[in-house]
Protein backbone atom coordinates (compact mmCIF):
# COMPACT_ATOMS: atom_id res chain seq x y z
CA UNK A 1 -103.03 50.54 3.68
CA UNK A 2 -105.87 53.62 4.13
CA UNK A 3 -104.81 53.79 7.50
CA UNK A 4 -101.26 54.07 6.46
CA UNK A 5 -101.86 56.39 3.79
CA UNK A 6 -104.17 58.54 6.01
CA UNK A 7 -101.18 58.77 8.47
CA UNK A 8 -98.65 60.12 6.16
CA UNK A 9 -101.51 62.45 4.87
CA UNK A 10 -101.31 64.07 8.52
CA UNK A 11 -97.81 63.92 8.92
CA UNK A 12 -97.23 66.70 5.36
CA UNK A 13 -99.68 68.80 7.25
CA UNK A 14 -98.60 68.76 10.24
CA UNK A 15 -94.44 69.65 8.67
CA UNK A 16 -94.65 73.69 7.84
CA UNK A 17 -93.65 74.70 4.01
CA UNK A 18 -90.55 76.09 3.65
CA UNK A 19 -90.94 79.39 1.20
CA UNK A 20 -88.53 82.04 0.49
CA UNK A 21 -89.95 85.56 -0.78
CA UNK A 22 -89.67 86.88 -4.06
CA UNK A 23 -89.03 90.21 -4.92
CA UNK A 24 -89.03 91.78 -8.48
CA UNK A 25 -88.49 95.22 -9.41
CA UNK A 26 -89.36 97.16 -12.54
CA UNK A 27 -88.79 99.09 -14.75
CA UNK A 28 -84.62 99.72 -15.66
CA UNK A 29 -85.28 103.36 -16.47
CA UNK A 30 -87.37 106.05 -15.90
CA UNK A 31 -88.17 109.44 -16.68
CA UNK A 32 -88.62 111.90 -13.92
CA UNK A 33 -92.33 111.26 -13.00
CA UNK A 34 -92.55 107.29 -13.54
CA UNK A 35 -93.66 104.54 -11.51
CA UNK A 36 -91.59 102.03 -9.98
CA UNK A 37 -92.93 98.99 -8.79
CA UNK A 38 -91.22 96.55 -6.17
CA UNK A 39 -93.90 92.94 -6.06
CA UNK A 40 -94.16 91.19 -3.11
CA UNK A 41 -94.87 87.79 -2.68
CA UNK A 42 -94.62 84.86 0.20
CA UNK A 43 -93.56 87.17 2.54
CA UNK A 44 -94.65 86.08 6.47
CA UNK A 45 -95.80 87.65 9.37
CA UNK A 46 -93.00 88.93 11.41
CA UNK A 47 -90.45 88.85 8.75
CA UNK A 48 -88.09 92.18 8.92
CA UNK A 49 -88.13 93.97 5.68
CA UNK A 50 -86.57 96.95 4.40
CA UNK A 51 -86.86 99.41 1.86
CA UNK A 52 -84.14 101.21 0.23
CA UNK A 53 -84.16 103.76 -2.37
CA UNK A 54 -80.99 105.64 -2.63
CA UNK A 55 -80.64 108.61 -5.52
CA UNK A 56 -77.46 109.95 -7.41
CA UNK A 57 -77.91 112.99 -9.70
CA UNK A 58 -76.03 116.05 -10.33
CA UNK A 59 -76.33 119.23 -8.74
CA UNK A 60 -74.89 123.45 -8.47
CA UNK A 61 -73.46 124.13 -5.48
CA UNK A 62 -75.63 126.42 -3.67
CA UNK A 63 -78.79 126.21 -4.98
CA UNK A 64 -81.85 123.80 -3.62
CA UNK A 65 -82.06 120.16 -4.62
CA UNK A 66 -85.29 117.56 -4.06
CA UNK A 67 -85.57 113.96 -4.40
CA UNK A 68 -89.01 112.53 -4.09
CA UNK A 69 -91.32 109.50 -3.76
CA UNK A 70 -94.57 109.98 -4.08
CA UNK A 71 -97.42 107.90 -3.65
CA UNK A 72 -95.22 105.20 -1.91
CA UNK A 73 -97.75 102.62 -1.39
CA UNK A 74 -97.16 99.93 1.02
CA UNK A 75 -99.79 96.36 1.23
CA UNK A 76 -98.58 95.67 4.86
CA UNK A 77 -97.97 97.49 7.84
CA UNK A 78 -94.11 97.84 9.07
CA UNK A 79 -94.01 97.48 13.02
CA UNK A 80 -91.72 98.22 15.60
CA UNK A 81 -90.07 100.58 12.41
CA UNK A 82 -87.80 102.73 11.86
CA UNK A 83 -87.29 105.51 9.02
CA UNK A 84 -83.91 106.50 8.07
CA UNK A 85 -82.42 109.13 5.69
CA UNK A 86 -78.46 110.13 4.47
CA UNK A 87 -77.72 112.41 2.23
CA UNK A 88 -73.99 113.16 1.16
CA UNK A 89 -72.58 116.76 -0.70
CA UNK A 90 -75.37 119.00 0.84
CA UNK A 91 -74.99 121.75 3.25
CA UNK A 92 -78.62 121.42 4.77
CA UNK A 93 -81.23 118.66 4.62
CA UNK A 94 -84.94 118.12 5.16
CA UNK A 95 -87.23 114.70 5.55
CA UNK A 96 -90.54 115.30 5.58
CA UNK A 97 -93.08 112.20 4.99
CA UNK A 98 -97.18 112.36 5.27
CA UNK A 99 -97.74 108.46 7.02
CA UNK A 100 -100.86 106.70 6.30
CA UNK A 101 -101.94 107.02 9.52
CA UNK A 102 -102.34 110.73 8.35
CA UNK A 103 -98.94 111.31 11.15
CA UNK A 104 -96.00 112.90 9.82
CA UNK A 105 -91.99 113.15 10.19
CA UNK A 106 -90.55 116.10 9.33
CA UNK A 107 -86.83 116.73 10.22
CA UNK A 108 -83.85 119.00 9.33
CA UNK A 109 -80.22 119.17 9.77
CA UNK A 110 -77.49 121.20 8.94
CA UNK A 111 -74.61 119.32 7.21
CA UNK A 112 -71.38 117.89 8.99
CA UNK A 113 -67.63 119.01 8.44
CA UNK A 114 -68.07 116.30 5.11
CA UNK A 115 -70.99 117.72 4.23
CA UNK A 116 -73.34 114.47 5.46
CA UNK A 117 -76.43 114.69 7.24
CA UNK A 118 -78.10 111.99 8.80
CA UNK A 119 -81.67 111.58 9.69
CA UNK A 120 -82.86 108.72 11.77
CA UNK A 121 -86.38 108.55 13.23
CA UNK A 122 -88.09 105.48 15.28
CA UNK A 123 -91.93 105.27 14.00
CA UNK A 124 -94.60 102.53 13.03
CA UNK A 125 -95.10 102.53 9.40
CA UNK A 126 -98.95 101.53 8.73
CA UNK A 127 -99.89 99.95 5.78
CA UNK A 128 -101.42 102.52 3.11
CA UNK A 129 -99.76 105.34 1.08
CA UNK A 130 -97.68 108.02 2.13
CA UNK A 131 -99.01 111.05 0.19
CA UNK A 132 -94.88 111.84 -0.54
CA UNK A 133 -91.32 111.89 1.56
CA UNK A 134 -89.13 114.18 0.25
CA UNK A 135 -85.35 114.84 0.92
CA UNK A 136 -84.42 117.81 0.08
CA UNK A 137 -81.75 121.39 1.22
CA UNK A 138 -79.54 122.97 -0.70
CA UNK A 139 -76.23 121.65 -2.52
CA UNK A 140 -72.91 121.98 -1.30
CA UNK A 141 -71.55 119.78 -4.37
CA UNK A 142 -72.16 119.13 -7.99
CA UNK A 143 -72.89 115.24 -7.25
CA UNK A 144 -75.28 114.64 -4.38
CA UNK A 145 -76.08 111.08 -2.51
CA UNK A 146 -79.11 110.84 -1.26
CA UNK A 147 -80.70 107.97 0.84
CA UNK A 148 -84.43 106.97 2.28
CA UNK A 149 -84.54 103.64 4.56
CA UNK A 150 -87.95 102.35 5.89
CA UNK A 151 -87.85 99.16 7.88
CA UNK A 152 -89.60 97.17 10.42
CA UNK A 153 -91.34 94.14 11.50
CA UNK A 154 -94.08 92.81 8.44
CA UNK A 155 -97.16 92.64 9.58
CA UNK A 156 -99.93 91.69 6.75
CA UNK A 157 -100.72 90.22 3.30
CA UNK A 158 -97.90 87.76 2.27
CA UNK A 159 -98.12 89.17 -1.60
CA UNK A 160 -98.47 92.64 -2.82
CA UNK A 161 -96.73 95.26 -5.13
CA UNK A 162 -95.05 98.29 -3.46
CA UNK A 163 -94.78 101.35 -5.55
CA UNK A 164 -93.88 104.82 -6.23
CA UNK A 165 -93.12 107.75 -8.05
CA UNK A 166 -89.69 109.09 -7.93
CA UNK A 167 -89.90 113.06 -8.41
CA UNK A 168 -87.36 116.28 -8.42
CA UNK A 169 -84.13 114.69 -10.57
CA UNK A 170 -84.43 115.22 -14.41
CA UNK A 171 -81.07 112.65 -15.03
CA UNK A 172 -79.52 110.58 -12.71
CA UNK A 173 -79.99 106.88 -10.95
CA UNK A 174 -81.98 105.13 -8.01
CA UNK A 175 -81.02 102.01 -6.77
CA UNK A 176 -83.73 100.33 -4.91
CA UNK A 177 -82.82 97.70 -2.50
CA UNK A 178 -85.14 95.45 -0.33
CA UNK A 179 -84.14 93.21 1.98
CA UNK A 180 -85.58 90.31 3.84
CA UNK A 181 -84.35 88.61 7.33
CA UNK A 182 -81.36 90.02 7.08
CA UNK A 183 -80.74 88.78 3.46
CA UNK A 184 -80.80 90.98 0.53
CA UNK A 185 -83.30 89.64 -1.54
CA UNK A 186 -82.99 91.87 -4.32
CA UNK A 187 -81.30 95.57 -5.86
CA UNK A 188 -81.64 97.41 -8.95
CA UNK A 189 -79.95 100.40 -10.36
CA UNK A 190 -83.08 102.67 -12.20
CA UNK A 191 -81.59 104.74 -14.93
CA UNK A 192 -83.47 108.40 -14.21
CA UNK A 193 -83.28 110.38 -17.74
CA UNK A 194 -80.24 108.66 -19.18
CA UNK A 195 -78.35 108.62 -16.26
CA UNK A 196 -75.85 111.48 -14.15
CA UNK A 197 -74.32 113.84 -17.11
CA UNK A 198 -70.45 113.38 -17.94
CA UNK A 199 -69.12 116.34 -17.06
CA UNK A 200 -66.78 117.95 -19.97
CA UNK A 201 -63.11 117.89 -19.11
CA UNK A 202 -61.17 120.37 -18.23
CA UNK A 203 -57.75 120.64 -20.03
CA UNK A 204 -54.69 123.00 -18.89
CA UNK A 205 -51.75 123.71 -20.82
CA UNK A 206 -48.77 125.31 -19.35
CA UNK A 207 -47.13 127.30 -21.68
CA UNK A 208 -43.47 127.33 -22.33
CA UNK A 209 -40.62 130.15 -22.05
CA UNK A 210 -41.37 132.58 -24.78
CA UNK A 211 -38.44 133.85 -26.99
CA UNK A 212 -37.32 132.92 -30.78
CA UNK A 213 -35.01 130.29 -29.81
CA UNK A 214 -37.43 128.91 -27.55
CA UNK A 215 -35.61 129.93 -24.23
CA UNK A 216 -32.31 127.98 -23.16
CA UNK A 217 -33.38 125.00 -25.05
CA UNK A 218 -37.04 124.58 -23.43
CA UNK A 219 -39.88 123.72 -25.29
CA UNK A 220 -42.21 125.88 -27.16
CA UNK A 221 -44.96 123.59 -26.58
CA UNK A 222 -47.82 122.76 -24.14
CA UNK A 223 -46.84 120.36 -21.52
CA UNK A 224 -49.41 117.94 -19.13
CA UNK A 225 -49.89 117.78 -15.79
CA UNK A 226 -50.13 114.07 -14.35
CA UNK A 227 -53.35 112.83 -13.11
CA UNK A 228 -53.64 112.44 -9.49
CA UNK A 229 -54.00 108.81 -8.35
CA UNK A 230 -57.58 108.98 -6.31
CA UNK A 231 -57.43 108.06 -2.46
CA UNK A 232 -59.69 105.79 -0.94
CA UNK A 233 -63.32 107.00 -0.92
CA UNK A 234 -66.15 106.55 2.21
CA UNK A 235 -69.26 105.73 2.17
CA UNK A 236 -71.61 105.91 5.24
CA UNK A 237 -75.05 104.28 6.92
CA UNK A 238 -77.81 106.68 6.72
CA UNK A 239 -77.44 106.67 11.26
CA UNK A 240 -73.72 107.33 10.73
CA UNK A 241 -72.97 104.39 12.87
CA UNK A 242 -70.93 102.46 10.16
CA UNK A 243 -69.03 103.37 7.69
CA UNK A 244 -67.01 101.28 4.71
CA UNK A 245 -63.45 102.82 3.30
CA UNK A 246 -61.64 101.77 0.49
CA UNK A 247 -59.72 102.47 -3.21
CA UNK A 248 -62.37 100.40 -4.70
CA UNK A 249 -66.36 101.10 -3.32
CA UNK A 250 -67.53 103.08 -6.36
CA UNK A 251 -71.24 102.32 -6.56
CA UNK A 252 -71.05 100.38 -2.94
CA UNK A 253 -73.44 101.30 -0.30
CA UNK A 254 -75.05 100.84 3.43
CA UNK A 255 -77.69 100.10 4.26
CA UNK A 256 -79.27 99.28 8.12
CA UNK A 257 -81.14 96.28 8.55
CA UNK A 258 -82.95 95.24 11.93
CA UNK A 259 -80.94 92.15 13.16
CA UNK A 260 -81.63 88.69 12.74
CA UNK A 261 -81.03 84.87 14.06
CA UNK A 262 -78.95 84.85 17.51
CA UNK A 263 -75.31 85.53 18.39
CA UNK A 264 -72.73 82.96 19.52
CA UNK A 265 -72.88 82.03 22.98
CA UNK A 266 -71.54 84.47 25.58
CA UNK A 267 -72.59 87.65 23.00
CA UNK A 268 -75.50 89.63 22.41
CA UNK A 269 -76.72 92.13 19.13
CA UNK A 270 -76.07 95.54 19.70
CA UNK A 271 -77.77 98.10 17.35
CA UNK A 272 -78.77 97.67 13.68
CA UNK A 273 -76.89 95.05 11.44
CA UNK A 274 -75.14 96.59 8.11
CA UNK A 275 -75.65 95.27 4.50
CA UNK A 276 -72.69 96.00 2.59
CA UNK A 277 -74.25 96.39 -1.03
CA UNK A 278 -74.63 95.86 -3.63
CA UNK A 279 -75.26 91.96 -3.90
CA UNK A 280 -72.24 90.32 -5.89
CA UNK A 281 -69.87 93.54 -5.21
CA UNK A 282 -66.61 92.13 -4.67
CA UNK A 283 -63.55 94.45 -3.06
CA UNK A 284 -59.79 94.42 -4.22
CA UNK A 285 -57.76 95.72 -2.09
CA UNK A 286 -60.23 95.32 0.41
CA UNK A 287 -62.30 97.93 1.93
CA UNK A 288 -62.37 98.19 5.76
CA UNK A 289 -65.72 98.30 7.39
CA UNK A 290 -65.73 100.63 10.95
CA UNK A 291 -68.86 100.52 13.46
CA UNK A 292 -69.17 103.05 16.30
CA UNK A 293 -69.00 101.36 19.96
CA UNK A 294 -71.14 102.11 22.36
CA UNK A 295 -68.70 103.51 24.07
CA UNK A 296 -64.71 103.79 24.46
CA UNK A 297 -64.65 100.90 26.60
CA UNK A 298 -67.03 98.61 25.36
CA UNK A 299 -65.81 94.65 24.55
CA UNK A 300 -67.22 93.94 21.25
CA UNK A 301 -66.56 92.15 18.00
CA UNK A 302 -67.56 92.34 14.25
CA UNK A 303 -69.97 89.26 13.18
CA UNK A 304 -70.96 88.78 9.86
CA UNK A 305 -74.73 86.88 9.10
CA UNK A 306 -74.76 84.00 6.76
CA UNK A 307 -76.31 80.83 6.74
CA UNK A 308 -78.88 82.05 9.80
CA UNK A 309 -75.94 82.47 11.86
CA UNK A 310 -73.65 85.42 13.07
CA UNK A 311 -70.08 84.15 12.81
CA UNK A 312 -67.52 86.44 14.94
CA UNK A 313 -64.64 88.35 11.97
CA UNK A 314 -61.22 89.57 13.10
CA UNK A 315 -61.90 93.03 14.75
CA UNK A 316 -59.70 95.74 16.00
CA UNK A 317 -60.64 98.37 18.18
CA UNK A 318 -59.99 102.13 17.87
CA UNK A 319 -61.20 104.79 20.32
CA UNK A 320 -64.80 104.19 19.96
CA UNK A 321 -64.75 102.69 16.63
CA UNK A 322 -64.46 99.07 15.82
CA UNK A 323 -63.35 98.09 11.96
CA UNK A 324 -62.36 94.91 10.41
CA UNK A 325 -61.54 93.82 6.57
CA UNK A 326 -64.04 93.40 3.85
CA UNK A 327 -63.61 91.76 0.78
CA UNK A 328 -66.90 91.03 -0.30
CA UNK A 329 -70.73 92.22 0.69
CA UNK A 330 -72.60 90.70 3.57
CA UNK A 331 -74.05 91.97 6.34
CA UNK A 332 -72.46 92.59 9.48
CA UNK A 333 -73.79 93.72 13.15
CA UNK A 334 -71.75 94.71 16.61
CA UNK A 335 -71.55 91.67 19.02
CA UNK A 336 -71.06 92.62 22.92
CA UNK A 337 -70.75 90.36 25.63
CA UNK A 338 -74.35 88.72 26.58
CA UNK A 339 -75.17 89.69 30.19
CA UNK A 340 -75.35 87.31 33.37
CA UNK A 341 -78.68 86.05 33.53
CA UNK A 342 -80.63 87.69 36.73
CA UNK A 343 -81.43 84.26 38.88
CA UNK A 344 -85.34 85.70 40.74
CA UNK A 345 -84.80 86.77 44.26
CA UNK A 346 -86.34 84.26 47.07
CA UNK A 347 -88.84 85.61 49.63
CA UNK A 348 -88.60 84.87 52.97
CA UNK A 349 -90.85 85.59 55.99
CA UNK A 350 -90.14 85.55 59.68
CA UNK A 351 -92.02 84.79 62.79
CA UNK A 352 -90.79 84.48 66.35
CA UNK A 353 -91.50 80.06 66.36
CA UNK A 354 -90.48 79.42 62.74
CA UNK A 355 -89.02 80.89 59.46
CA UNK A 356 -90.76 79.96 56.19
CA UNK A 357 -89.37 80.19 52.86
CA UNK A 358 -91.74 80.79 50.02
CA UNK A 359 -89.96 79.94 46.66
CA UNK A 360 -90.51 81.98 43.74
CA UNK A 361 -92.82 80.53 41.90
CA UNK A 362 -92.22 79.06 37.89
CA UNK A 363 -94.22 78.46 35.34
CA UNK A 364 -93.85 75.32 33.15
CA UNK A 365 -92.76 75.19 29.51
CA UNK A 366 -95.68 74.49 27.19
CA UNK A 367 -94.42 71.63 25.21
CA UNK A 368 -94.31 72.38 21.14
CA UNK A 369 -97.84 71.66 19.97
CA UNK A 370 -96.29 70.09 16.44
CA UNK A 371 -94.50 67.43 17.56
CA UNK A 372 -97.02 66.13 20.23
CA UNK A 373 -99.49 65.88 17.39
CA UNK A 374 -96.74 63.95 15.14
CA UNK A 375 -96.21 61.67 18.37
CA UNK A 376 -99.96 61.50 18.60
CA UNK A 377 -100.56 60.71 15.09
CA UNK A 378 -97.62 57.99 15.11
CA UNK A 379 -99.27 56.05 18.27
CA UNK A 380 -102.83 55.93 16.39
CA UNK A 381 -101.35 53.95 13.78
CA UNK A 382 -99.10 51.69 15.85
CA UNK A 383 -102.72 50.99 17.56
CA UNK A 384 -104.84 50.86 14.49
CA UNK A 385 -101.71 48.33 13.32
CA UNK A 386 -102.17 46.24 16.40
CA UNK A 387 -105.20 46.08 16.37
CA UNK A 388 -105.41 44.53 12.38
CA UNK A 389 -102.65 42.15 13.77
């Protein structure tokens, strides 16, 4: 019985915990100033994360904006990374970020015919605290949209707290996102000041035909002018790679993710994958989701990540765009055909008597240490069995 007990002893070691990380972040609202603080914990090695933290505040058209985290502190280092940064109603934008490892990004970029601008830079992110990263131009709008992404490969502690002042907006709202594996594992809207500012309405009235009698029967009084239905609204990914159109995406979002899991036989990842946010969001009618194609003439499909898998969604292709149906949030990537495996070239050598052929050479498969030691374990006690038999 101590033999048997000892046995199933080794076999929960040898079995790896399952754990999920969990990700809180606080507070609800803020004053310009304040701290917010994203914890960390039983998050692995090698696990993609990403950070986003994605501001909405008021503006005047023509004069300079800023929206600012400083002190970002990060307990692990973020390989293989990549820093991204959108902002929407602005005529010209700057990132500018002071990395731990005492590097630093700074970028600008005059605005698109929508008045976008989208920064995307490729860089390690060490663990430590950037000093501040700032996006900030001038206004082209009296709402402005602006968006910081870091992401990358975790590499360090599997707890910590993440935090960070957000500076330069007296009212509006940041919605900090992180995602895990290709999962969001938590968003929350910040309330900055009380919020964005209702602006005061503007009422018209038309007057009617002057005169005593009130003009051929018209009416003396004011009269209303119908409210225009609103169109269907757009929201982009801070690489403007992807985009999401529809009547009803107020408050939805984008955000890039590196991709996860593998595709379906016969297809490859291409690019980022595309979180849909924010977690919950339902879309009726639904909102059409468009990613840019490599190029013109590229095969490709839309796949959408659940359950650890990529599952290919109806797709139809336009010019270099490819866009299919969304109803609710997920996260999608671009699926291309997988390419025919290179078979290794044979070597042969030639001599006047005889022609040898010298086969590349291979390289066995280590077999999976964890189940040889399960096998291993099993055959001790089948012997120490025997053997009290």
């Amino acid at each position: 019985m101590k033999r048997l007990g000892g046995f199933l002893l080794l076999l929960v070691l040898l079995i790896p915990a399952a754990t999920a990380a969990t990700i809180t972040i606080s507070p609800d609202a803020i004053e310009s100033g304040d701290t917010v603080t994203v914890t960390v914990n039983d998050l692995p090695d090698n696990a993609t994360f990403s950070l986003g933290i994605r501001g909405e505040f008021a503006a005047t058209p023509g004069e300079t904006f800023a929206f600012s985290a400083r002190d970002l502190t990060l307990p692990f280092a973020l390989n293989n990374g990549e820093v991204n940064a959108y902002t929407r109603g602005t005529n010209l934008t700057e990132l500018a970020a002071e990395l731990p490892d005492g590097g630093s990004v700074i970028m600008r970029k005059y605005a698109d015919a929508n008045n976008e601008v989208r920064i995307a830079q490729s860089q390690n992110i060490g663990s430590g605290t950037i000093s501040l990263v700032t996006l900030s131009g001038t206004a082209a709008a009296e709402r402005i949209i602006a968006d910081m992404t870091v992401m990358g490969t975790k590499q360090g502690p599997e707890d910590g707290t993440i935090s960070f002042a957000i500076e330069g907006v007296a009212q509006g709202t940041a919605t900090v996102t992180v995602y895990v594996d290709g999962a969001e594992a938590l968003s929350r809207q910040i309330t900055i000041g009380g919020g964005i500012p209702t602006p005061t309405p503007t009422v018209t009235a038309t007057q009617g035909s002057s005169g005593g009698n009130g003009g051929n029967g018209g009416s003396s009084g004011g009269s209303t002018t119908p409210t225009p239905t609103a169109g269907p609204a757009t929201v982009t990914s801070a690489d403007g790679k992807a985009s999401l159109t529809g009547a009803d995406i107020a408050g939805a979002g984008l955000q890039a993710l590196l991709p996860q899991g593998n595709a379906s036989a016969g297809w490859s990842l291409s690019g980022n994958a595309y979180a849909v946010t924010p977690a919950n969001r339902a879309f009726n009618p639904a909102a059409t989701l468009a990613l840019r194609l490599p190029s013109a003439e590229t095969t490709a499909t839309i796949a959408r990540y659940e359950n650890g898998a990529w599952t290919p969604v109806p797709s139809k292709v336009e010019g270099d765009r490819i866009s299919t149906p969304v109803s609710r949030v997920g996260t999608y990537a671009l699926l291309v055909p997988a390419e025919a495996p290179t078979l290794a070239a044979t070597v042969t050598t030639t001599t006047v008597a005889t022609t040898a052929t010298t086969p590349a050479a291979t390289t066995p498969t280590a077999a999976p240490m964890a189940p040889l030691l399960t096998i291993a374990a099993l055959a001790i006690l089948m012997l120490g069995w025997r053997g009290r038999v």
